[in-house]
N, C-alpha and C. Protein backbone atom coordinates (compact mmCIF):
# COMPACT_ATOMS: atom_id res chain seq x y z
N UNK A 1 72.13 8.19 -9.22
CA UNK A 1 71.39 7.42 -8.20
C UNK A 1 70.93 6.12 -8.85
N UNK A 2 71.14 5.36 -8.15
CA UNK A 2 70.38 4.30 -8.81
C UNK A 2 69.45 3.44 -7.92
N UNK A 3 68.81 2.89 -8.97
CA UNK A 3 67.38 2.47 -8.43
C UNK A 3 67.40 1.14 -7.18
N UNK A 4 68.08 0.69 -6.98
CA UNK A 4 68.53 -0.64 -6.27
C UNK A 4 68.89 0.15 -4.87
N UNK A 5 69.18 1.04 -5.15
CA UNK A 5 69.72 1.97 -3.42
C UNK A 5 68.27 2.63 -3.08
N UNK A 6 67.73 3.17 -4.04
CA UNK A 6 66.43 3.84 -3.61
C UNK A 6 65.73 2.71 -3.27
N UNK A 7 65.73 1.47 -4.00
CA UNK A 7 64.55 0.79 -3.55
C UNK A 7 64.61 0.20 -1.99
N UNK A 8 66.00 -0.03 -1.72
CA UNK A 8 66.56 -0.56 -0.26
C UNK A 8 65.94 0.66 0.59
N UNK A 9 66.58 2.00 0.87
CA UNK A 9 66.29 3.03 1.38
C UNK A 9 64.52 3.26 1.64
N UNK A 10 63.45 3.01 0.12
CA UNK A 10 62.40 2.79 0.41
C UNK A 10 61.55 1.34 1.57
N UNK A 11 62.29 0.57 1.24
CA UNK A 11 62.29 -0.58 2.52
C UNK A 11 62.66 -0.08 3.73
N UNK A 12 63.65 0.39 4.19
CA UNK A 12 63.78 0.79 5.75
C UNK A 12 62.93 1.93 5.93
N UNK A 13 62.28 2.72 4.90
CA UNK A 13 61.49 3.86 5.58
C UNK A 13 60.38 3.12 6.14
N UNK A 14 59.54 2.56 5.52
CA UNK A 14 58.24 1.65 5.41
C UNK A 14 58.68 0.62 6.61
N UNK A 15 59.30 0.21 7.09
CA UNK A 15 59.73 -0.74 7.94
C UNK A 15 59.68 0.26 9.11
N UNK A 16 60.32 1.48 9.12
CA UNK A 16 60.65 2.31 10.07
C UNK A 16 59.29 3.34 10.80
N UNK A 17 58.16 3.22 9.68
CA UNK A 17 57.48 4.41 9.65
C UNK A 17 55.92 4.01 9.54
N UNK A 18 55.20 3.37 9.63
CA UNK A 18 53.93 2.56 9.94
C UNK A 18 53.03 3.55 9.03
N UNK A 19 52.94 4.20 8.90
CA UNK A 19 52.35 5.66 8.06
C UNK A 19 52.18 5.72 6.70
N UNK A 20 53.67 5.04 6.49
CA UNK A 20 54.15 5.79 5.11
C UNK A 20 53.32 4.24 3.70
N UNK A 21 52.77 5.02 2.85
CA UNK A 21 52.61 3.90 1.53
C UNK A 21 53.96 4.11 0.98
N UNK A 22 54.33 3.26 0.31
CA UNK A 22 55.38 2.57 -0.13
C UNK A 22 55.18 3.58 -1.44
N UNK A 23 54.02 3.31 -2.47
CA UNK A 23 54.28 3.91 -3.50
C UNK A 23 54.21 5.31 -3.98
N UNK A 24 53.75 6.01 -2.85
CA UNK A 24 53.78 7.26 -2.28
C UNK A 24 55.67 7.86 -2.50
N UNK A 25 56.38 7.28 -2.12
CA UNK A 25 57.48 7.62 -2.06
C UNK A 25 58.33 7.95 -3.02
N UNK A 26 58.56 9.13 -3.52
CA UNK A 26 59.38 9.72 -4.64
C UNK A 26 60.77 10.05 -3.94
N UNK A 27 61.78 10.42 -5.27
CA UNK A 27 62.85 11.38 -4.22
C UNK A 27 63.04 12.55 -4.45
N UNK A 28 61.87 12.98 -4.39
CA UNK A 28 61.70 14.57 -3.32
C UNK A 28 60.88 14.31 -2.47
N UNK A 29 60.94 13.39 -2.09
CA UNK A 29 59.47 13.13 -0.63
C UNK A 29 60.30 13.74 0.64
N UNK A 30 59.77 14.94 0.90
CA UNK A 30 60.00 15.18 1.85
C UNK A 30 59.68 14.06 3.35
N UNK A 31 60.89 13.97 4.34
CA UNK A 31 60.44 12.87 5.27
C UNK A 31 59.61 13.28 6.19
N UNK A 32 60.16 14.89 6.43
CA UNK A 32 58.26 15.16 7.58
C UNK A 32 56.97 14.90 6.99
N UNK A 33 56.81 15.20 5.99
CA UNK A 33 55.71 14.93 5.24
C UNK A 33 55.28 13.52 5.13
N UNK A 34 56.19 12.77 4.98
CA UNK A 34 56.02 11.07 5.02
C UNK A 34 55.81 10.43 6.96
N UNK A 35 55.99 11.41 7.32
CA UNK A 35 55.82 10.90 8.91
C UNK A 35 56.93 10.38 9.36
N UNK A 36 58.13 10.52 9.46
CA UNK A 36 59.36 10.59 10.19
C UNK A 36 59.63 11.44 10.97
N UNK A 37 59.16 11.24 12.20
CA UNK A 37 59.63 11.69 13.21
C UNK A 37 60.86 11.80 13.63
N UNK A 38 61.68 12.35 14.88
CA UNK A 38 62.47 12.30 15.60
C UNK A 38 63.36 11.07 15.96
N UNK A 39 62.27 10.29 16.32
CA UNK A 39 62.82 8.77 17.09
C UNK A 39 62.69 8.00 15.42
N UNK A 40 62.01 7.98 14.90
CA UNK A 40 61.87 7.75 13.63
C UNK A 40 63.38 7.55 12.82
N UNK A 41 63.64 8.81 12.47
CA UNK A 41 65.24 9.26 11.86
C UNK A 41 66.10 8.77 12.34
N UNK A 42 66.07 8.75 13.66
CA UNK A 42 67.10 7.92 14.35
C UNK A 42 67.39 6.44 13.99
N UNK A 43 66.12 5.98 14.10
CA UNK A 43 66.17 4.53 13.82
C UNK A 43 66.50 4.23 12.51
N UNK A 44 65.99 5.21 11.35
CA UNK A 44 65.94 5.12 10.00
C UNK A 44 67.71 4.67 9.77
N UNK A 45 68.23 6.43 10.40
CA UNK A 45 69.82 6.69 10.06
C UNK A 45 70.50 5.41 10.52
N UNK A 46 70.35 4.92 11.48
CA UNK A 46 70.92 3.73 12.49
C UNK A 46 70.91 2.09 10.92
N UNK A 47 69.64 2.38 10.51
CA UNK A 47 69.35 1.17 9.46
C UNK A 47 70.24 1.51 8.44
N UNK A 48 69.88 2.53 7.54
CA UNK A 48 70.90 2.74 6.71
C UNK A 48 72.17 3.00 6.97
N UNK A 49 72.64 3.37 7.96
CA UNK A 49 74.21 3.06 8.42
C UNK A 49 74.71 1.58 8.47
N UNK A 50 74.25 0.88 9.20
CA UNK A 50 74.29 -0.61 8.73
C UNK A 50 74.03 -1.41 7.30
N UNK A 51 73.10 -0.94 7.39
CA UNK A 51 73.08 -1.75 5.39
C UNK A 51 74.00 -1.19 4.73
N UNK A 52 74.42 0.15 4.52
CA UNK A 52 75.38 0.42 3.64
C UNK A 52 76.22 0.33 3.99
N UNK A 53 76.88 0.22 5.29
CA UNK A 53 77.99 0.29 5.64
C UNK A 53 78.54 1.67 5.89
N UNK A 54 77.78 2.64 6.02
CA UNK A 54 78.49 4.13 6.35
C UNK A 54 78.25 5.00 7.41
N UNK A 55 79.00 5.57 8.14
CA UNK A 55 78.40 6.46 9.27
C UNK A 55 78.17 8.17 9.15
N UNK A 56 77.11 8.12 9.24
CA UNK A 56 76.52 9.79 9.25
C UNK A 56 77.03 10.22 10.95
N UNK A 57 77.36 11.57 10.57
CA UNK A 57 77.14 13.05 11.94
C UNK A 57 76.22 12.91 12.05
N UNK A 58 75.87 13.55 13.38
CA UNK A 58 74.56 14.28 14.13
C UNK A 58 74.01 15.32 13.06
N UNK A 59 75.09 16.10 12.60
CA UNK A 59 75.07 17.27 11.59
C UNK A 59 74.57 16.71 10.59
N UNK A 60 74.79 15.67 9.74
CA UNK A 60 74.73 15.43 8.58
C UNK A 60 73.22 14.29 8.76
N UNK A 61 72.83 14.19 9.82
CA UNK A 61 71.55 13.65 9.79
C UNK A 61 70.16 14.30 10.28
N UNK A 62 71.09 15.43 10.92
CA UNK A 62 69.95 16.81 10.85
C UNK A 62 69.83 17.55 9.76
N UNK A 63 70.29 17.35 8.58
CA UNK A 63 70.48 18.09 7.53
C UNK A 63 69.62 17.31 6.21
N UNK A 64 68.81 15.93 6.53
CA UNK A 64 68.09 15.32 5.89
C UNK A 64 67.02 15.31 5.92
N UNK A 65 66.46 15.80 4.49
CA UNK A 65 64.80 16.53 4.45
C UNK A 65 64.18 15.43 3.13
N UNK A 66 65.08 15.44 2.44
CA UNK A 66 64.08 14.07 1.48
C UNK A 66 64.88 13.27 1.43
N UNK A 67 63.91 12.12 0.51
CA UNK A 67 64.75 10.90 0.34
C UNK A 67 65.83 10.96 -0.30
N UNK A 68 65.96 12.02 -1.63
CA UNK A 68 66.81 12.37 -1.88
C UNK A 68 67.74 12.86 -1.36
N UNK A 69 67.88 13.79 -0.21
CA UNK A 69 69.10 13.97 0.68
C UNK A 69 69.79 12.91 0.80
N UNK A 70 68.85 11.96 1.73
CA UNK A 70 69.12 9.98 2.60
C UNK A 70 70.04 9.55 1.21
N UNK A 71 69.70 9.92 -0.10
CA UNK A 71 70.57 8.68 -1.11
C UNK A 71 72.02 9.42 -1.30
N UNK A 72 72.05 10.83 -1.69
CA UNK A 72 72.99 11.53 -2.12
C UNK A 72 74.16 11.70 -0.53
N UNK A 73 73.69 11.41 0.29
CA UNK A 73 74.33 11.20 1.60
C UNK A 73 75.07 9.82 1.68
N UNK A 74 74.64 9.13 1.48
CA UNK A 74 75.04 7.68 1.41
C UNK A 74 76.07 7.38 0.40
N UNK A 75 75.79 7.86 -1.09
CA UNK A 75 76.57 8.18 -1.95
C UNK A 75 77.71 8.71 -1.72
N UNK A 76 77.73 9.89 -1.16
CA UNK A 76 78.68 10.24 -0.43
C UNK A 76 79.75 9.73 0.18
N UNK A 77 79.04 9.29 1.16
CA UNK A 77 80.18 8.57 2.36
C UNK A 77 80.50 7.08 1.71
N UNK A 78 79.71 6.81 1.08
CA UNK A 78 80.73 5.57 0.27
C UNK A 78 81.71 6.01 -0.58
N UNK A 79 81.56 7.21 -1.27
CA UNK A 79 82.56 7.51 -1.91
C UNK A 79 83.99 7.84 -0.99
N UNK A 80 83.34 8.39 0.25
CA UNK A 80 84.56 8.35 0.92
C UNK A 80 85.21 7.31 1.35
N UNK A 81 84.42 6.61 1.28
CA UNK A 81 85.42 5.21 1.70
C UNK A 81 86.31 4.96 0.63
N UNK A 82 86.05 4.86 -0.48
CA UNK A 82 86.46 4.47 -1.48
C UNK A 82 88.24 4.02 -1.51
């Protein structure tokens, strides 16, 4: 993981999430716990699909519980592009 993706990813949460302190945010932060809601995630997944350039499932964005999921997901599907 690297730190330049977490730090982007920490920008759209905080942008996304009125709640959340910024330095609060580890990656095991769970996102219910950080106040990501429903409509929340949506908007979140929608941001990081655009900045990175990758598209998540329904499945694969119901399946995201920390930030760490959000990076190793992203990781992912860029690798699939590859």
């Amino acid at each position: 993981m690297n730190e330049q993706m977490f730090n982007e990813v920490v920008e759209i949460l905080v942008q996304h999430v009125d709640t959340i302190n910024k330095d609060s945010i580890k990656l095991d932060s769970d996102l219910k716990e950080l106040g990501v809601d429903s409509l929340n995630n949506i908007k979140i997944v929608l941001s990081i699909e655009s900045k990175f350039d990758v598209e998540f499932s329904e499945e694969d964005a119901a399946n995201i519980q920390t930030v760490n999921d959000l990076i190793k997901l992203i990781i992912s599907k860029q690798g699939a592009l590859a």
